[in-house]
PDB file of N, CA and C in Angstrom:
ATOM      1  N   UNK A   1       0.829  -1.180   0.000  1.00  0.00           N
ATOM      2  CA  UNK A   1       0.000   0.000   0.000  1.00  0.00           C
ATOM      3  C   UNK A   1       0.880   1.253   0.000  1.00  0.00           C
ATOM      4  N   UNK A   2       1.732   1.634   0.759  1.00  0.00           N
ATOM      5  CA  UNK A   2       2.849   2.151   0.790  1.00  0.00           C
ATOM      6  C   UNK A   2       3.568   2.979  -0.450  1.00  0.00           C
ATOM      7  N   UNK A   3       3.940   1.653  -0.798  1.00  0.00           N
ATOM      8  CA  UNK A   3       4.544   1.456  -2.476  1.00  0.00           C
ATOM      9  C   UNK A   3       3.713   2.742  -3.711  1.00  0.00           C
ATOM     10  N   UNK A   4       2.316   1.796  -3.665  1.00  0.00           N
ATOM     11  CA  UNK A   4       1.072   2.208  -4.440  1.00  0.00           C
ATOM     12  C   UNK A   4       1.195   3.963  -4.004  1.00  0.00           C
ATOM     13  N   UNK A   5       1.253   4.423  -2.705  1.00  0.00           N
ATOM     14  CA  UNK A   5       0.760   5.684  -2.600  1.00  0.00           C
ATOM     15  C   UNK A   5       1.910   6.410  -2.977  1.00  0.00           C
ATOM     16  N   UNK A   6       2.926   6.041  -2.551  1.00  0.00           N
ATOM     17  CA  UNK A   6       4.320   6.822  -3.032  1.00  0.00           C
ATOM     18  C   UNK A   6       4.378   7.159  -4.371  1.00  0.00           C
ATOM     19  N   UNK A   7       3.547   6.008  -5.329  1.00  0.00           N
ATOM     20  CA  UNK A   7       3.930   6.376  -6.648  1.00  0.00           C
ATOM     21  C   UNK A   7       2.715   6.919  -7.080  1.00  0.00           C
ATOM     22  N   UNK A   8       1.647   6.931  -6.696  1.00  0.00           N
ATOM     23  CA  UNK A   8       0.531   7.920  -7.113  1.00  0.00           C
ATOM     24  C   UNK A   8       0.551   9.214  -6.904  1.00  0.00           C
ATOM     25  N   UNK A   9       1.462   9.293  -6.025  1.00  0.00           N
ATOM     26  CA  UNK A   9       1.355  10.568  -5.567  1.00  0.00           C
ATOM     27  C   UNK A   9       3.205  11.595  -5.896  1.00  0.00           C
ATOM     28  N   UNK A  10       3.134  10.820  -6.834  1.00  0.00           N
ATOM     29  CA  UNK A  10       4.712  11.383  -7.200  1.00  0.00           C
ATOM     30  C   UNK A  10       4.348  12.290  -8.601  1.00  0.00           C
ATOM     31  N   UNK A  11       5.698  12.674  -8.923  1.00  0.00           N
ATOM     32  CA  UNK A  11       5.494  13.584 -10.240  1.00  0.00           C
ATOM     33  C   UNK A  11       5.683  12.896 -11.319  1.00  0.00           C
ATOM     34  N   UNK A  12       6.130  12.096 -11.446  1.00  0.00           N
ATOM     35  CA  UNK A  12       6.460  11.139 -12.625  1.00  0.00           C
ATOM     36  C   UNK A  12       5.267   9.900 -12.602  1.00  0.00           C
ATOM     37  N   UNK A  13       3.838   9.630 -11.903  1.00  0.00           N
ATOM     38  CA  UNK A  13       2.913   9.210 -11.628  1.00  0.00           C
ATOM     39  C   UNK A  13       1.834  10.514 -12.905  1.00  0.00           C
ATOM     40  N   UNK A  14       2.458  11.250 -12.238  1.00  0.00           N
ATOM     41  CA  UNK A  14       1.531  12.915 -13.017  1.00  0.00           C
ATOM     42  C   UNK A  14       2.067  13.090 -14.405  1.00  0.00           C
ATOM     43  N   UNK A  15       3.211  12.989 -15.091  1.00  0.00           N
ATOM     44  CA  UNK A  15       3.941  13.072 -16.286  1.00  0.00           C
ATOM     45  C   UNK A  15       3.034  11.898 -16.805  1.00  0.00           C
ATOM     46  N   UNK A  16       3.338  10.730 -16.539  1.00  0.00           N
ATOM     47  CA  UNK A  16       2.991   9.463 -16.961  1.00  0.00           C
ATOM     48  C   UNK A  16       0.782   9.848 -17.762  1.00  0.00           C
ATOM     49  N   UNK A  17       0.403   9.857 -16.337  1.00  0.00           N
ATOM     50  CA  UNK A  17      -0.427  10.589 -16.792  1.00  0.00           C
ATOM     51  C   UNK A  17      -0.746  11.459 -17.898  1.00  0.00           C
ATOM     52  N   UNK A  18      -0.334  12.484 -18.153  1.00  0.00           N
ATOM     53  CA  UNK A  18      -0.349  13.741 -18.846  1.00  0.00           C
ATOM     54  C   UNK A  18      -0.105  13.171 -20.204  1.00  0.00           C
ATOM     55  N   UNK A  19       0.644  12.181 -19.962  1.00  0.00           N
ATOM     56  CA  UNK A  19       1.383  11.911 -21.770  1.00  0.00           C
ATOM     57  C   UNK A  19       2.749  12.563 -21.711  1.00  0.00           C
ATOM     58  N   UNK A  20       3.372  13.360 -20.719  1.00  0.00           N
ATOM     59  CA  UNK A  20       4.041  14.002 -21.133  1.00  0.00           C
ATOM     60  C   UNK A  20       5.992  12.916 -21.978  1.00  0.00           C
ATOM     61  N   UNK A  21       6.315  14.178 -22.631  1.00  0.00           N
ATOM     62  CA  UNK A  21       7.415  13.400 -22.911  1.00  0.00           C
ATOM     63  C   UNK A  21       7.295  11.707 -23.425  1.00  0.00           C
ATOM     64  N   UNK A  22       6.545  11.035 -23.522  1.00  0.00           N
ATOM     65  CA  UNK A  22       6.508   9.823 -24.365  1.00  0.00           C
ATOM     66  C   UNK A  22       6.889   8.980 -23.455  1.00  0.00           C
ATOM     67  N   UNK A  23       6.629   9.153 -21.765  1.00  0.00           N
ATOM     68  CA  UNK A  23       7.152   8.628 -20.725  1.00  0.00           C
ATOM     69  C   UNK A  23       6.292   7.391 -20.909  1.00  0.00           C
ATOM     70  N   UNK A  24       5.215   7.169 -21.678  1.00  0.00           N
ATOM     71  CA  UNK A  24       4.643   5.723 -21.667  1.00  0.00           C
ATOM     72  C   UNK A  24       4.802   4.696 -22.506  1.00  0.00           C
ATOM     73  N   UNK A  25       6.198   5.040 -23.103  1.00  0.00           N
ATOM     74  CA  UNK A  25       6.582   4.036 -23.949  1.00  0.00           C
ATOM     75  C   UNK A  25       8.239   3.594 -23.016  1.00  0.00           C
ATOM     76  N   UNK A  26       8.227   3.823 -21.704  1.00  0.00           N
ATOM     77  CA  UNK A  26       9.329   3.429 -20.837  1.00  0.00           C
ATOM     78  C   UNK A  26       9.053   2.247 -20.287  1.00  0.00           C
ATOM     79  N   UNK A  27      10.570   1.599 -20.002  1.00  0.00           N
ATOM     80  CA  UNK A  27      10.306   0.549 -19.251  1.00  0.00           C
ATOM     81  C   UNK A  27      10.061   0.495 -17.738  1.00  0.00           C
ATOM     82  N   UNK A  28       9.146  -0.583 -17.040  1.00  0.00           N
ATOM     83  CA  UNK A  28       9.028  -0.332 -15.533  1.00  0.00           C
ATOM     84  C   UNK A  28      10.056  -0.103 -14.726  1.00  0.00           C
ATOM     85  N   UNK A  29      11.527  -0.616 -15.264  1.00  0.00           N
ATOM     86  CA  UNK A  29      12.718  -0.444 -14.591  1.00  0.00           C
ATOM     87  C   UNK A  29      13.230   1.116 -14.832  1.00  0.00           C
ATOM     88  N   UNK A  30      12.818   1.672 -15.802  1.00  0.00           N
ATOM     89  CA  UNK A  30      12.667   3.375 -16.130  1.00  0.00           C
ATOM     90  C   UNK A  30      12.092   4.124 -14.948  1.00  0.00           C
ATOM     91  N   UNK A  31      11.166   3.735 -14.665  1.00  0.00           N
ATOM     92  CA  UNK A  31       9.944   4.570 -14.020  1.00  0.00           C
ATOM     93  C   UNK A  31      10.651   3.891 -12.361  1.00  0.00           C
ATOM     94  N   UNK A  32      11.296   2.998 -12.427  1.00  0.00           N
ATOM     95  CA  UNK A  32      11.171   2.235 -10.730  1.00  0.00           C
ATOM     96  C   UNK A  32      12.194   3.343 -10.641  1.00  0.00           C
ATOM     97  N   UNK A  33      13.754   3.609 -11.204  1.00  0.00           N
ATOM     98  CA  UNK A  33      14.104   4.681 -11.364  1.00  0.00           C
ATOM     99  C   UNK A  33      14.015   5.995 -10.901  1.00  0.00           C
ATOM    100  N   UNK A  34      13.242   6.619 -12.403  1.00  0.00           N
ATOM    101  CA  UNK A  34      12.743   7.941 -11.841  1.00  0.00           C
ATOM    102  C   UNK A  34      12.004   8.354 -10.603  1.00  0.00           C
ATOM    103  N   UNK A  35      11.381   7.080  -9.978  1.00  0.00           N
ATOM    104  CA  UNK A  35      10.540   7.360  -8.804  1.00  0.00           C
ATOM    105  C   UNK A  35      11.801   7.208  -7.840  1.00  0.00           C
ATOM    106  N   UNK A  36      12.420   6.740  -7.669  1.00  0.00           N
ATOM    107  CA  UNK A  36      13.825   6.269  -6.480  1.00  0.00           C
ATOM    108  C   UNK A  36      14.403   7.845  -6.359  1.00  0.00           C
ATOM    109  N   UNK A  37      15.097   8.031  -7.816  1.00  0.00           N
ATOM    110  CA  UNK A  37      15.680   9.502  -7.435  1.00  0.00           C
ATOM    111  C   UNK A  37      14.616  10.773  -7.037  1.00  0.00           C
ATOM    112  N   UNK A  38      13.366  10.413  -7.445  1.00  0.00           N
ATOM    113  CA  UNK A  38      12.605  11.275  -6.829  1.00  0.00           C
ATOM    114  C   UNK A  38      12.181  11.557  -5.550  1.00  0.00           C
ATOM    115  N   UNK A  39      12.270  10.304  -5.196  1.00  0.00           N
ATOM    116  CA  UNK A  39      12.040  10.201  -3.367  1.00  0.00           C
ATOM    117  C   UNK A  39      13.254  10.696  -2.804  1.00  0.00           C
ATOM    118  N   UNK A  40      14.350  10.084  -3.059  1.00  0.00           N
ATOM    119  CA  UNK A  40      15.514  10.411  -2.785  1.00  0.00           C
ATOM    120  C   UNK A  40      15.203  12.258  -2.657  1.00  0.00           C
ATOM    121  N   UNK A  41      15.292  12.925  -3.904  1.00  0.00           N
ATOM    122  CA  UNK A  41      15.380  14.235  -4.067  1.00  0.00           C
ATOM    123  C   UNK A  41      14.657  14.742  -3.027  1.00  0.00           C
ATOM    124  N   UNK A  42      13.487  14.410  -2.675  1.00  0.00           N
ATOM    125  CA  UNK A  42      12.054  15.006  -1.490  1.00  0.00           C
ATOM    126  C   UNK A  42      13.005  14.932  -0.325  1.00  0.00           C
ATOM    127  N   UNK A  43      13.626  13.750   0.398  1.00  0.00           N
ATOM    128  CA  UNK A  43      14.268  13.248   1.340  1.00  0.00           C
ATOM    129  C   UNK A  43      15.139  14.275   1.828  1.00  0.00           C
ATOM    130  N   UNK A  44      16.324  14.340   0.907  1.00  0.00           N
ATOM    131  CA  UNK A  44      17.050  15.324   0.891  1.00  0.00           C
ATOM    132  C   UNK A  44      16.756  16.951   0.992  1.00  0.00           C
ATOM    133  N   UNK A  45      15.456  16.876   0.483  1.00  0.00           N
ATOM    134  CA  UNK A  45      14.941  18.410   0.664  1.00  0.00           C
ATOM    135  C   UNK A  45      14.704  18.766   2.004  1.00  0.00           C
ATOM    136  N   UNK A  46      13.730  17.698   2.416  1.00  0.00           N
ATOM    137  CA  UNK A  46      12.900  17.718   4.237  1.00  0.00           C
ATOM    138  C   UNK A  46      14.492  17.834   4.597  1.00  0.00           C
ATOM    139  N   UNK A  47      15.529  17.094   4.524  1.00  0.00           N
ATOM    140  CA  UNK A  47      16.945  17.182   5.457  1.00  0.00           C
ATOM    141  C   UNK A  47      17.461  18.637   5.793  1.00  0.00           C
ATOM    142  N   UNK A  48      17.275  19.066   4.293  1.00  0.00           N
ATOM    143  CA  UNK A  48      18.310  20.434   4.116  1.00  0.00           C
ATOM    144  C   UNK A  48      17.053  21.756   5.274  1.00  0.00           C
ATOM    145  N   UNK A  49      15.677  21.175   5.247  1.00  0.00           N
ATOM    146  CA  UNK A  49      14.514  22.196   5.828  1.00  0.00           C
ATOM    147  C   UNK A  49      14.770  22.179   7.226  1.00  0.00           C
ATOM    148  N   UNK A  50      15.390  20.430   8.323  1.00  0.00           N
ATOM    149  CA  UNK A  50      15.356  20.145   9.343  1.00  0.00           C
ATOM    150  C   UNK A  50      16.948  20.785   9.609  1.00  0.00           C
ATOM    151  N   UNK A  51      17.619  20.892   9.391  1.00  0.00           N
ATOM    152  CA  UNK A  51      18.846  21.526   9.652  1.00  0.00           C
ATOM    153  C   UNK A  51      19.235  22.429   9.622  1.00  0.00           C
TER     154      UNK A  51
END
């Protein structure tokens, strides 16, 4: 469930959506990807806000 919400609720969930960029002709190992460095990126943001 977890999983599911992280990626619904991401930006590359919203691209995918949109059509944008031809992101739906990627592979799932593409997208497992772009969602990793994306979390990553959020992570790092909350860090740099808590410090």
């Amino acid at each position: 469930m977890e999983a599911t919400d992280l990626y619904y609720n991401s930006i590359t969930s919203q691209l995918i959506e949109e059509g944008i960029a031809g992101l739906h002709c990627r592979s799932d190992k593409y997208f497992a990807e772009e969602l990793r460095i994306e979390v990553q990126k959020e992570k790092q943001a909350i860090q740099k806000t808590i410090n």
